[in-house]
C-alpha atoms as a PDB file:
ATOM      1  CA  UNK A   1      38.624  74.819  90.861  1.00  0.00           C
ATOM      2  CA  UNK A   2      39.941  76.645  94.086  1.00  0.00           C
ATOM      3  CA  UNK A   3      38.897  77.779  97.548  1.00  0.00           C
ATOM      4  CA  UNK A   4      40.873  80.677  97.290  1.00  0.00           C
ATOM      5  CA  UNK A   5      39.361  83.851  97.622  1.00  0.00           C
ATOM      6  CA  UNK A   6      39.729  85.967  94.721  1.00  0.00           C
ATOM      7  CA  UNK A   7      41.507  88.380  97.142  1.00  0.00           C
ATOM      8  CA  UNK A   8      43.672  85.458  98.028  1.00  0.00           C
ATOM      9  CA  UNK A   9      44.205  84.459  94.758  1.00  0.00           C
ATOM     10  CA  UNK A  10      45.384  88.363  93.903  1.00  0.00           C
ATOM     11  CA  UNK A  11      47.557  88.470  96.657  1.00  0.00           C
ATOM     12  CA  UNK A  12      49.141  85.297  96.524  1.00  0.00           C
ATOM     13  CA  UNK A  13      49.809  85.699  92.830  1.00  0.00           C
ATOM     14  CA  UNK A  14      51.263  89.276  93.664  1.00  0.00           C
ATOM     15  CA  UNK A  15      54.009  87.128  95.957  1.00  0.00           C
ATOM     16  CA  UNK A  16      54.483  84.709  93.142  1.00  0.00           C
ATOM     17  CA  UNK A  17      55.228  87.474  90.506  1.00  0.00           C
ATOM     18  CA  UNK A  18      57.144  89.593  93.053  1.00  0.00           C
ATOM     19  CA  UNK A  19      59.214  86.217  93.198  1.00  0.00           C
ATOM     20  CA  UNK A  20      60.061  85.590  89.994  1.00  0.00           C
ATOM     21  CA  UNK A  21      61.244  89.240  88.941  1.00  0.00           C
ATOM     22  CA  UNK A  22      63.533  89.232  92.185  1.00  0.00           C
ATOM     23  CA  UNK A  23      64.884  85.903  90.851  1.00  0.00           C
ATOM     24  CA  UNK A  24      65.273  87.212  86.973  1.00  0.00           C
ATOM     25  CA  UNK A  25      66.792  90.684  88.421  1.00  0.00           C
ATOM     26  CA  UNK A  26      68.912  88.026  91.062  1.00  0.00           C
ATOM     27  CA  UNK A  27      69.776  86.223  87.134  1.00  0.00           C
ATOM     28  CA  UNK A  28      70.813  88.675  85.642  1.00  0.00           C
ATOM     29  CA  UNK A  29      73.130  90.564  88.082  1.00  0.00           C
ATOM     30  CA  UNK A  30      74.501  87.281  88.946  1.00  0.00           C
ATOM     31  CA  UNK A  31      75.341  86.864  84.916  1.00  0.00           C
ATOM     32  CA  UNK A  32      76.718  90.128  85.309  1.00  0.00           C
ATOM     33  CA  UNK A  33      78.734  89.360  88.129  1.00  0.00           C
ATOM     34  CA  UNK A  34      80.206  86.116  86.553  1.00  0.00           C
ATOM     35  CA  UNK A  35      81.432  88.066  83.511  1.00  0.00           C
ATOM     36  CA  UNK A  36      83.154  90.283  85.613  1.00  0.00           C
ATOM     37  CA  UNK A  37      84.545  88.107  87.738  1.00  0.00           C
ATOM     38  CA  UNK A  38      85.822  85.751  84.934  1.00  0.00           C
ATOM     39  CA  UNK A  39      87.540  89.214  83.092  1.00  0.00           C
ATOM     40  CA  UNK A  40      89.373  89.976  86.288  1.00  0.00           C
ATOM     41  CA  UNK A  41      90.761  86.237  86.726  1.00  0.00           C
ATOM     42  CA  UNK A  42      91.473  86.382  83.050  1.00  0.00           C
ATOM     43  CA  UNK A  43      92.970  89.729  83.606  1.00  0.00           C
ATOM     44  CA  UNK A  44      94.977  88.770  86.225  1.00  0.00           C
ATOM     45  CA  UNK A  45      95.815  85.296  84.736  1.00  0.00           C
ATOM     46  CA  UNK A  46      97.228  87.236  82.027  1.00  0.00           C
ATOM     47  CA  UNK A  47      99.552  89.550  84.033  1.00  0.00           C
ATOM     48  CA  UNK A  48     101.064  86.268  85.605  1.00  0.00           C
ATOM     49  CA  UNK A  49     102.112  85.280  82.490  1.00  0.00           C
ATOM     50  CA  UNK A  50     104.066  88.572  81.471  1.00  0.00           C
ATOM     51  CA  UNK A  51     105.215  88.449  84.684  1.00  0.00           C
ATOM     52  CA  UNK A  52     106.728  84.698  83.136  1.00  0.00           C
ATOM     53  CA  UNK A  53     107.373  86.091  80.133  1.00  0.00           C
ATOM     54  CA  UNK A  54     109.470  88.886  81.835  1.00  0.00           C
ATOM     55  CA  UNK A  55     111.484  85.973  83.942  1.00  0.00           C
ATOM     56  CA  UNK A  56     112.678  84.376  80.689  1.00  0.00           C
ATOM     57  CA  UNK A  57     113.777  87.623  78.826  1.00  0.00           C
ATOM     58  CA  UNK A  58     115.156  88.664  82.839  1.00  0.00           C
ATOM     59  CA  UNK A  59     117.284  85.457  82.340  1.00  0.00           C
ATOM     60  CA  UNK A  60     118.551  85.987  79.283  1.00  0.00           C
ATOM     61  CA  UNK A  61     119.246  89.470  79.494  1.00  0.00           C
ATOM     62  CA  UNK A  62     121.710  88.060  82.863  1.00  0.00           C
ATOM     63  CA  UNK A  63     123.059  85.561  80.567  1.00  0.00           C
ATOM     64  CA  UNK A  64     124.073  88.317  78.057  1.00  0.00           C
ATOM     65  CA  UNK A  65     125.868  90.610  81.170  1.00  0.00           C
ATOM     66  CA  UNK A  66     127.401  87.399  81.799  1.00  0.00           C
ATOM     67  CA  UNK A  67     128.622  86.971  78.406  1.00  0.00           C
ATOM     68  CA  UNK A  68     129.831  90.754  77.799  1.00  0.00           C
ATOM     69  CA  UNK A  69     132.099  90.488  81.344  1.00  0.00           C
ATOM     70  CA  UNK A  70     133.912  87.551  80.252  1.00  0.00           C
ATOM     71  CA  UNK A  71     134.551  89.350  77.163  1.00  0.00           C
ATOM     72  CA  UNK A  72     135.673  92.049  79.073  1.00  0.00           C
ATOM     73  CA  UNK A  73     137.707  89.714  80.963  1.00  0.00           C
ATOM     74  CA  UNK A  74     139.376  88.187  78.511  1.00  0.00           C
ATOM     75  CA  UNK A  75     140.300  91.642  76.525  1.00  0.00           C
ATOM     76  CA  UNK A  76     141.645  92.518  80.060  1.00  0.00           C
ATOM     77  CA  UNK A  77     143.777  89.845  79.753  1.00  0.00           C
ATOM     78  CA  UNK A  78     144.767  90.575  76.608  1.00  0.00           C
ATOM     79  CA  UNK A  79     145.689  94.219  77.368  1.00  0.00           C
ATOM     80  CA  UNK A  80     147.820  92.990  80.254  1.00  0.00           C
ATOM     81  CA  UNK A  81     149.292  90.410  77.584  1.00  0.00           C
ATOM     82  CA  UNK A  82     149.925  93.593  75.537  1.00  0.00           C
ATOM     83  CA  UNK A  83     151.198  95.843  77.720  1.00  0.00           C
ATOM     84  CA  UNK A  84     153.991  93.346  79.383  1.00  0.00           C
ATOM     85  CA  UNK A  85     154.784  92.637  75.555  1.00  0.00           C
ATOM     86  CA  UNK A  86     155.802  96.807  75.188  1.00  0.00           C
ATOM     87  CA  UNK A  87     157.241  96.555  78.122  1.00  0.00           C
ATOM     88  CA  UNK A  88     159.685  93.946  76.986  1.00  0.00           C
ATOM     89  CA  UNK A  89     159.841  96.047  73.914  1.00  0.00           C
ATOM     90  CA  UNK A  90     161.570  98.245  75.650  1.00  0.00           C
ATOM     91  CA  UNK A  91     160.675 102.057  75.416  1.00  0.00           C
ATOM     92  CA  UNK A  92     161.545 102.905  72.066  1.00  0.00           C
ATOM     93  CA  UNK A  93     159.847  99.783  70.461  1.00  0.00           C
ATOM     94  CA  UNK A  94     157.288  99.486  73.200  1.00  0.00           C
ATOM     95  CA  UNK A  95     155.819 103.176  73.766  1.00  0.00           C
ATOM     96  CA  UNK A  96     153.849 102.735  71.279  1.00  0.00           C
ATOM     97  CA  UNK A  97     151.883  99.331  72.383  1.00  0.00           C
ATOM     98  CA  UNK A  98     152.200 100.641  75.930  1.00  0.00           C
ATOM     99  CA  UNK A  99     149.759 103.737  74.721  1.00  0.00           C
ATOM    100  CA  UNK A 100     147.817 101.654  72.904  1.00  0.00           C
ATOM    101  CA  UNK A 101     147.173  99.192  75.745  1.00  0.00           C
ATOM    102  CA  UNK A 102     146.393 102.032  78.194  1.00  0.00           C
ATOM    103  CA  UNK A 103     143.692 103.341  76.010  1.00  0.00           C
ATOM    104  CA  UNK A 104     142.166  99.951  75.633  1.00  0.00           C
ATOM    105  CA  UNK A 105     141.972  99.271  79.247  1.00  0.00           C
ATOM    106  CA  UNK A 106     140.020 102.764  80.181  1.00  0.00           C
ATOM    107  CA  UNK A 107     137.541 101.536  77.379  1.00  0.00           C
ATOM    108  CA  UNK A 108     137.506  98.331  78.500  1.00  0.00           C
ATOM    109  CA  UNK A 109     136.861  99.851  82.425  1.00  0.00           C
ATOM    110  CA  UNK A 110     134.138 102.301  81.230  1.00  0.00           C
ATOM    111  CA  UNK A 111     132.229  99.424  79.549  1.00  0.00           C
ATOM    112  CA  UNK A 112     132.612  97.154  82.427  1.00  0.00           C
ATOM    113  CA  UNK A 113     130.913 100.505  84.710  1.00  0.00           C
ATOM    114  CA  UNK A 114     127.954 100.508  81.694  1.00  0.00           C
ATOM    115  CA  UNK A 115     127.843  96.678  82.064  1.00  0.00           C
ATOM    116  CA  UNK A 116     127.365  96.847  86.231  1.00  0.00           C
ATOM    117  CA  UNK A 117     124.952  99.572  85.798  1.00  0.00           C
ATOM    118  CA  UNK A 118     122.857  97.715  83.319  1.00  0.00           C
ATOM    119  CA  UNK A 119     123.347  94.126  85.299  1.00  0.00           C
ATOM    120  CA  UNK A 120     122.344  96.399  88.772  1.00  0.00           C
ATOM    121  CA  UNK A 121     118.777  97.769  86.683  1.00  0.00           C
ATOM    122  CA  UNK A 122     118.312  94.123  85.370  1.00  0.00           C
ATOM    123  CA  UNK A 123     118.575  93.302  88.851  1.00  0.00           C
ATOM    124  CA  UNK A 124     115.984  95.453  90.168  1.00  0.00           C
ATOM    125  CA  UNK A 125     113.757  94.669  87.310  1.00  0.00           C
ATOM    126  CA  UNK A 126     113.782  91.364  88.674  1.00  0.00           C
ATOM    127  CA  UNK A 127     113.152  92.122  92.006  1.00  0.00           C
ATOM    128  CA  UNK A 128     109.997  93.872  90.945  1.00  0.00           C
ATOM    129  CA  UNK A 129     109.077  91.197  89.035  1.00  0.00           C
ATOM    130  CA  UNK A 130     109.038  88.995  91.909  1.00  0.00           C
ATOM    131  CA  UNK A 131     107.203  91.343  94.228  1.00  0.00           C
ATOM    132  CA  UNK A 132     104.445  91.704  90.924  1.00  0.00           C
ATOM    133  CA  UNK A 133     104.320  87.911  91.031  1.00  0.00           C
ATOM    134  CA  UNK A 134     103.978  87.453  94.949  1.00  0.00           C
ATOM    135  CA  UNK A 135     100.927  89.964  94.510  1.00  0.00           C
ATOM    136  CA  UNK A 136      99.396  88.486  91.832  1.00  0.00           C
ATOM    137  CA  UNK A 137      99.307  84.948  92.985  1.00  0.00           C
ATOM    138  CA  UNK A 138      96.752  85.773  95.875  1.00  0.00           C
ATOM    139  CA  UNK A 139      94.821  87.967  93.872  1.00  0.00           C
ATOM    140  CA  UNK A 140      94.960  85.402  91.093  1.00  0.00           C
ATOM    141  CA  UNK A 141      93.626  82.478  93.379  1.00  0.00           C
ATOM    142  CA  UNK A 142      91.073  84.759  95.137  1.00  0.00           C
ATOM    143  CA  UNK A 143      89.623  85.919  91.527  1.00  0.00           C
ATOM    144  CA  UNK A 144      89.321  81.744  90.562  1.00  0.00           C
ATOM    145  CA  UNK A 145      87.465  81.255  93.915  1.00  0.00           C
ATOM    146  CA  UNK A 146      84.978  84.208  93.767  1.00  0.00           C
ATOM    147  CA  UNK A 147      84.573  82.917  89.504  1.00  0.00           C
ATOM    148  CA  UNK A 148      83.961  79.594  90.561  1.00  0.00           C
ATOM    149  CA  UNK A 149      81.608  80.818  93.503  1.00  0.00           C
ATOM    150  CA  UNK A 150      79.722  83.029  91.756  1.00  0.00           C
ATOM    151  CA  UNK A 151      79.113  80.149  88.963  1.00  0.00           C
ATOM    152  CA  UNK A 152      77.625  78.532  91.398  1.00  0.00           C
ATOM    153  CA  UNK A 153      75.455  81.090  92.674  1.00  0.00           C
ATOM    154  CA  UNK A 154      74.138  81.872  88.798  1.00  0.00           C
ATOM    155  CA  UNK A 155      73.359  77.878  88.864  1.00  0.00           C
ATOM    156  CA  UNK A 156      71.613  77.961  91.719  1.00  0.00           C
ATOM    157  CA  UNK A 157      69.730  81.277  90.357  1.00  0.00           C
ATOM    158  CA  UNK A 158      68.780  79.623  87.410  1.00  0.00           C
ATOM    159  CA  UNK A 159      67.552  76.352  89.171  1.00  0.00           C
ATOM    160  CA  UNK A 160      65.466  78.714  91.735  1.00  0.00           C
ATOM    161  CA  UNK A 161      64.220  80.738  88.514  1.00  0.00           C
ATOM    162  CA  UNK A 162      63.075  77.435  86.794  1.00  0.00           C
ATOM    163  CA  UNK A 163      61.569  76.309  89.781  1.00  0.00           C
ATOM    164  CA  UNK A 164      59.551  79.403  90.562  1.00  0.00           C
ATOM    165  CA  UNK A 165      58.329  79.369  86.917  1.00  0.00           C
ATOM    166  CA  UNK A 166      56.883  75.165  87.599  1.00  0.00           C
ATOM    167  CA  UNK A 167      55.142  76.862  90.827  1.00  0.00           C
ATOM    168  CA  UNK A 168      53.151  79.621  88.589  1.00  0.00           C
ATOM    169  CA  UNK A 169      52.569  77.155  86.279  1.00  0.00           C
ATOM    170  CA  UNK A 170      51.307  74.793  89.128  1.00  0.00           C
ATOM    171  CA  UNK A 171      49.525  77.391  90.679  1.00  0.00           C
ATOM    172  CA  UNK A 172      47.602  78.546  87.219  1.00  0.00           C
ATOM    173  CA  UNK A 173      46.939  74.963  87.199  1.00  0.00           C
ATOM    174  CA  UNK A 174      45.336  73.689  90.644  1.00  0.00           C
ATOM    175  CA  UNK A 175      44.217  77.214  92.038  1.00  0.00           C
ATOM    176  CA  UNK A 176      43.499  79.574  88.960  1.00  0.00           C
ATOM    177  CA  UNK A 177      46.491  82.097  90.277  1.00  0.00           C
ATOM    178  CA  UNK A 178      48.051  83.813  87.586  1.00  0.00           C
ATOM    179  CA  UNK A 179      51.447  85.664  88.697  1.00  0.00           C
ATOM    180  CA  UNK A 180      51.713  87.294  85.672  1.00  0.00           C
ATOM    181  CA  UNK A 181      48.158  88.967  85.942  1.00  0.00           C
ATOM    182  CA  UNK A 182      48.719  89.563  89.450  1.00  0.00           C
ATOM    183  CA  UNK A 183      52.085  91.044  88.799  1.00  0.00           C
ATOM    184  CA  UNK A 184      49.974  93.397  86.400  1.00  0.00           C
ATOM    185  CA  UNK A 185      46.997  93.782  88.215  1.00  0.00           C
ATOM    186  CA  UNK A 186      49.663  95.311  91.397  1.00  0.00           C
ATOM    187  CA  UNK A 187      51.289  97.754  88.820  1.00  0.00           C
ATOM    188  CA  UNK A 188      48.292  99.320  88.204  1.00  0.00           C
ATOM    189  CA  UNK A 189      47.423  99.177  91.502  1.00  0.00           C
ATOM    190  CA  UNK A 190      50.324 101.296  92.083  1.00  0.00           C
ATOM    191  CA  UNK A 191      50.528 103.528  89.496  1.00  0.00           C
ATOM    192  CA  UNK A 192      46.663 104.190  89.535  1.00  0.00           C
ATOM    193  CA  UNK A 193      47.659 105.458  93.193  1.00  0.00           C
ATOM    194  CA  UNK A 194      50.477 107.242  91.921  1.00  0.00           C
ATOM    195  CA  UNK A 195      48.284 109.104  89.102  1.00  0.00           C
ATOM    196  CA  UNK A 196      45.600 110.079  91.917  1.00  0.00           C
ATOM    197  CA  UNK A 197      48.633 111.485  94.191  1.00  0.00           C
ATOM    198  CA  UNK A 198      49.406 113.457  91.083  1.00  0.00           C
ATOM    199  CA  UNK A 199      45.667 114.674  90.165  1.00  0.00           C
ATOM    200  CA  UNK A 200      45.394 115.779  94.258  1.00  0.00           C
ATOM    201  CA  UNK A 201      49.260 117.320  93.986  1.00  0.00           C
ATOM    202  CA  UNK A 202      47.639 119.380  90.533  1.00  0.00           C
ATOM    203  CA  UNK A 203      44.590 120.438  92.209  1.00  0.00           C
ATOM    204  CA  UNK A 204      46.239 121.335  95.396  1.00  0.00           C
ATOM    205  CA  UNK A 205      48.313 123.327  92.784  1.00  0.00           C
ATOM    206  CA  UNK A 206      45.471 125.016  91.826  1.00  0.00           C
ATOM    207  CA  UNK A 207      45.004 123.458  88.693  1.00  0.00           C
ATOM    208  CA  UNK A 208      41.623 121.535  88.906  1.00  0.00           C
ATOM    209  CA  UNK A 209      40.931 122.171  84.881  1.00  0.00           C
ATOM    210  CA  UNK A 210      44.126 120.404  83.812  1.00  0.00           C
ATOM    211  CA  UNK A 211      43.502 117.667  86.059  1.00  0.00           C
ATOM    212  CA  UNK A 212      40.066 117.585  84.771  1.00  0.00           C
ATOM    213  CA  UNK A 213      41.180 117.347  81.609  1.00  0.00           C
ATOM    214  CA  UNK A 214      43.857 114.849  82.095  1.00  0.00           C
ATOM    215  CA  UNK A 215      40.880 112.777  84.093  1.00  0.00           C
ATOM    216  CA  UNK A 216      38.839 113.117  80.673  1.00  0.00           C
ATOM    217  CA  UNK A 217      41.459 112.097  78.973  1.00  0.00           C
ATOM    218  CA  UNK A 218      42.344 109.051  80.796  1.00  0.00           C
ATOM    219  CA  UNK A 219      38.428 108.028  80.881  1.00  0.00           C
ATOM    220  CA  UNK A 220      38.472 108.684  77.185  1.00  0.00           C
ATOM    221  CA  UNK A 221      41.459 106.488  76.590  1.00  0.00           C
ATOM    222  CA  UNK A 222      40.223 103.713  79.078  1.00  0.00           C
ATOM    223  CA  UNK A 223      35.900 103.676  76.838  1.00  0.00           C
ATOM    224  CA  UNK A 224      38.059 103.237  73.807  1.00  0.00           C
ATOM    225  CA  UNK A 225      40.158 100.511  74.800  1.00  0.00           C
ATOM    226  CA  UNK A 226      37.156  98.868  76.365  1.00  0.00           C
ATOM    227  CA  UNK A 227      35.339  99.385  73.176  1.00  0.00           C
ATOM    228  CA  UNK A 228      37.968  97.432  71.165  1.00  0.00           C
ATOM    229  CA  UNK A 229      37.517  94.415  73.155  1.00  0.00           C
ATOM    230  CA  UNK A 230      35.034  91.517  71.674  1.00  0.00           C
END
C-alpha cells in the first residue's frame, strides 16, 4: 500500500497530528477572540447610543432653561409693570405694591442665578458628551474592523482545519499514516521519556526501591492491559 518506511510513516503522521491540534488550539482561540471582539464593539456600540440618548435629554433639558428664562422674563416685566403702577400710586397707596414688587424681583434674580448655574452644568455636560462621542467613534470603528477581521481569520481557521482533516484522511487512505496514532504513539514517546527522567531523578535520590516498585507497578499495569486484548 505505501513505500513509506514505517519510520516515515511515524514521523510524517507525528507532523500531520502536530498540525491539526495547532489548527483546533488556532480554532478555538480564534472563537475566543471573535467573542471578545464582538462584546467590545457591542460594548462600545452601546455607549454611542447613551451618548445619543444623553444628546436628546441634553436638548431638552436646554429647551426647559430656555423656557424658565422667558418666564423669568416676562415676570420681570411684570414686576417693572408693578412697580411703575405703585409708583403712580403714589406713596401712601403705592408703598405697599412698591414692597411687594421689590421682593419679587430679588426672587425672580436668585432664580435666574440657579437657572445660569444649571444652564452653565448642562453646558458642560454637553461638552463631555461630545468629547465621549469623538472617542468612541474611533474606538467604535476600530472594534468593527478587528470583529470583522478576526471573522475572517476563524473562517479561514476552520477551512484550514477541514482541510487538514481531508489530508489525514487521504493519507490513512493512500499511505497507511494515521495522525491520530502517530499523535499517540509521540505522547508516549514523550512521557515514557519523561517517566525514565523521573525513575533516574528517584534513584539519583536514593530511592532505587520506590522506583523499583513504581517500575513493577507500571510492568504490572502494562501484562494486564496486554492480557485484556483478543
Amino acid at each position: 500500500m505505501s513505500r513509506l518506511a514505517p519510520e516515515e510513516r511515524q514521523r510524517l503522521a507525528e507532523c500531520v497530528a502536530d498540525a491539526v491540534g495547532a489548527s483546533s488550539e488556532a480554532e478555538q482561540a480564534s472563537g475566543q477572540a471573535q467573542a471578545q471582539a464582538a462584546r467590545q464593539a457591542t460594548e462600545i456600540e452601546a455607549l454611542l447610543e447613551a451618548g445619543e440618548r444623553l444628546a436628546l435629554r441634553g436638548r431638552d433639558l436646554r429647551a426647559g432653561v430656555q423656557e424658565l428664562r422667558d418666564t423669568l422674563d416676562r415676570g420681570r416685566l411684570s414686576t417693572l409693570n408693578a412697580a411703575l403702577e405703585g409708583a403712580r400710586l403714589g406713596e401712601a397707596a403705592g408703598k405697599a405694591l412698591i414692597a411687594m414688587t421689590d421682593e419679587v424681583r430679588s426672587t425672580l434674580s436668585r432664580s435666574a442665578d440657579v437657572l445660569d448655574d444649571h444652564a452653565t452644568r448642562v453646558a458642560e455636560l454637553e461638552r463631555e458628551r461630545e468629547r465621549l462621542v469623538l472617542t468612541l467613534g474611533p474606538l467604535a470603528d476600530a472594534a468593527r474592523a478587528v470583529a470583522s477581521e478576526v471573522t475572517r481569520v476563524a473562517e479561514r481557521n476552520r477551512a484550514q482545519q477541514s482541510a487538514l482533516g481531508e489530508l489525514a484522511l487521504e493519507l490513512r487512505q493512500r499511505l497507511g499514516v494515521d495522525p491520530e496514532l502517530g499523535g499517540l504513539v509521540a505522547r508516549a514517546t514523550r512521557e515514557a521519556s519523561d517517566l525514565l527522567d523521573s525513575l533516574a531523578a528517584l534513584e539519583a535520590r536514593g530511592a532505587e526501591s520506590e522506583a523499583k516498585e513504581l517500575c513493577a507497578r507500571i510492568f504490572a499495569a502494562g501484562k494486564r492491559n496486554g492480557a485484556d486484548e483478543p
